[in-house]
N, C-alpha and C. Protein backbone atom coordinates (compact mmCIF):
# COMPACT_ATOMS: atom_id res chain seq x y z
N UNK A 1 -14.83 17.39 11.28
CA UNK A 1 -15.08 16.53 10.13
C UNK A 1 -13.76 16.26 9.41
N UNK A 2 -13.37 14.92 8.58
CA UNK A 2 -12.39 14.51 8.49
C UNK A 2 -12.82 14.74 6.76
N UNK A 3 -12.04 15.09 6.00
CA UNK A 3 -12.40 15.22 4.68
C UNK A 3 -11.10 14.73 4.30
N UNK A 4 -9.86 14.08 4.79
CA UNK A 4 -8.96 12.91 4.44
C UNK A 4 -9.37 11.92 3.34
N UNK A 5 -8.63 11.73 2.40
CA UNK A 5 -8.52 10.66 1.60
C UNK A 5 -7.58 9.27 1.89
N UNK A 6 -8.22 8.57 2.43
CA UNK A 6 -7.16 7.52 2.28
C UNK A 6 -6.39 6.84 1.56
N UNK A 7 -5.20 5.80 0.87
CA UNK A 7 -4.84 4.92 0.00
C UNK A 7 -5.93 3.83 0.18
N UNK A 8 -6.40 3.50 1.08
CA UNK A 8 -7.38 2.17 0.91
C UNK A 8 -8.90 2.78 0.49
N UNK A 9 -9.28 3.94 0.29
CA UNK A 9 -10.47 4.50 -0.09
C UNK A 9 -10.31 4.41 -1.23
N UNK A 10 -9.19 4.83 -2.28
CA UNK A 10 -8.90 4.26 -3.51
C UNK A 10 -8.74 3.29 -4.02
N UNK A 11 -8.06 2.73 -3.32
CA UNK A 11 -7.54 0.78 -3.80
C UNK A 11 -7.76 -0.19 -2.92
N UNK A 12 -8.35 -1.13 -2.82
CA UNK A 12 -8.55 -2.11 -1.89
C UNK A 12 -7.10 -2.72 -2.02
N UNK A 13 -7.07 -3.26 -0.52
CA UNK A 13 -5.74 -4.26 -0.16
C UNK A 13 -5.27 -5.22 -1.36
N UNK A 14 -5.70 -5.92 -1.27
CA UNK A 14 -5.41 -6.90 -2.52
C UNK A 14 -4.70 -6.18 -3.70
N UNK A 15 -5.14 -5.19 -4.10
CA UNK A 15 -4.44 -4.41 -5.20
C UNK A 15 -3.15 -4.16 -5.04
N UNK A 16 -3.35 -3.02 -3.91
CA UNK A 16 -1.66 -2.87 -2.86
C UNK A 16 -0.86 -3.69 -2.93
N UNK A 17 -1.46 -4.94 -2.33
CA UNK A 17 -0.50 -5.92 -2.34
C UNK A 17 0.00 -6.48 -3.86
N UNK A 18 -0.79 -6.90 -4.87
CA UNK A 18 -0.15 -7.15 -6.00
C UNK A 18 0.68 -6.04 -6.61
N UNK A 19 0.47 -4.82 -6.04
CA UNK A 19 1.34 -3.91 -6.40
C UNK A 19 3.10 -3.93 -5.91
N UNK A 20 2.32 -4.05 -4.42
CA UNK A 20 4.08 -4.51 -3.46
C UNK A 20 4.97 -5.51 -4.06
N UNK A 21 4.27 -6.69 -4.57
CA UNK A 21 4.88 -7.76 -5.22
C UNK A 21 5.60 -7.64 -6.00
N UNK A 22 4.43 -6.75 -7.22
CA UNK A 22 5.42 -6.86 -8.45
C UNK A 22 6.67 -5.86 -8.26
N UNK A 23 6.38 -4.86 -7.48
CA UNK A 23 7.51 -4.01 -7.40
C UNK A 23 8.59 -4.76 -6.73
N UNK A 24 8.31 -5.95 -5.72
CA UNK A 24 9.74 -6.46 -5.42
C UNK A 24 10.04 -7.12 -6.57
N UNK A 25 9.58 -8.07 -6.79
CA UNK A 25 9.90 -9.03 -8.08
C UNK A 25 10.55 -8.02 -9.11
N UNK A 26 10.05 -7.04 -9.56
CA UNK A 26 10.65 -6.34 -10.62
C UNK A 26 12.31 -5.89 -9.85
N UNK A 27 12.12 -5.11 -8.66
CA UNK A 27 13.69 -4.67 -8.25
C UNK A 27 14.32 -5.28 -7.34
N UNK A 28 13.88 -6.34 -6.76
CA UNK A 28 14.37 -7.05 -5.89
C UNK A 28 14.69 -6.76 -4.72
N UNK A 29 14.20 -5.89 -4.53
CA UNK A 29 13.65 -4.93 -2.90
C UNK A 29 12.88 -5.53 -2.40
N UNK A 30 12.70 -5.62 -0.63
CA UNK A 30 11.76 -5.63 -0.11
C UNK A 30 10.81 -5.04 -0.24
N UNK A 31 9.31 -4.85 0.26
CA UNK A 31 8.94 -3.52 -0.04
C UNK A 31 7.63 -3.52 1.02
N UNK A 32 7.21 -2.76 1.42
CA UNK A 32 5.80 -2.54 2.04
C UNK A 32 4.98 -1.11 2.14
N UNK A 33 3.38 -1.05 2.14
CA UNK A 33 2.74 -0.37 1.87
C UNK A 33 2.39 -0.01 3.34
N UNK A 34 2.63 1.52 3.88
CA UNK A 34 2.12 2.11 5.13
C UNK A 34 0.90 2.96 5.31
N UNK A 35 -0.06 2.75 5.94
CA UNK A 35 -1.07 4.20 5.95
C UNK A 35 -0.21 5.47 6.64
N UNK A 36 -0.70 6.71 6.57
CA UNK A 36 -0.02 7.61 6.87
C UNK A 36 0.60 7.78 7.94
N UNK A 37 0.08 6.69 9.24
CA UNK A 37 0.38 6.58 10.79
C UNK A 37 1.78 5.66 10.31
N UNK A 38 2.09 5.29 9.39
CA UNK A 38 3.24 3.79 9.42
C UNK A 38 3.04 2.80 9.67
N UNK A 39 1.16 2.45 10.03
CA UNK A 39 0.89 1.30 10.18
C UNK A 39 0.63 0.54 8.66
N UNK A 40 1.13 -0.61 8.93
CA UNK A 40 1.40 -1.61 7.31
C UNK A 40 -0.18 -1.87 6.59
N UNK A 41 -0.62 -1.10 5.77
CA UNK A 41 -1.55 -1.95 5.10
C UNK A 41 -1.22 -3.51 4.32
N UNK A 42 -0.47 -3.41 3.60
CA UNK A 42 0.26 -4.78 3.42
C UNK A 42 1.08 -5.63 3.43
């Protein structure tokens, strides 16, 4: 049994992503959101 929490069990995509945004816009970094494998949620 997997009793794992995910980032997307908490926040749906869309959120993430307005999150990724503003954090570039604010520092002018690229930026992207990984699940724990390094695959890109956004």
């Amino acid at each position: 049994m997997n009793n794992e929490i995910t980032l997307t069990d908490l926040f749906e995509v869309e959120m993430l992503q307005r999150l990724q945004d503003s954090f570039s816009k604010m520092t002018g970094f690229a930026a992207i959101i990984t699940d724990a494998e390094g695959v890109p949620v956004t």
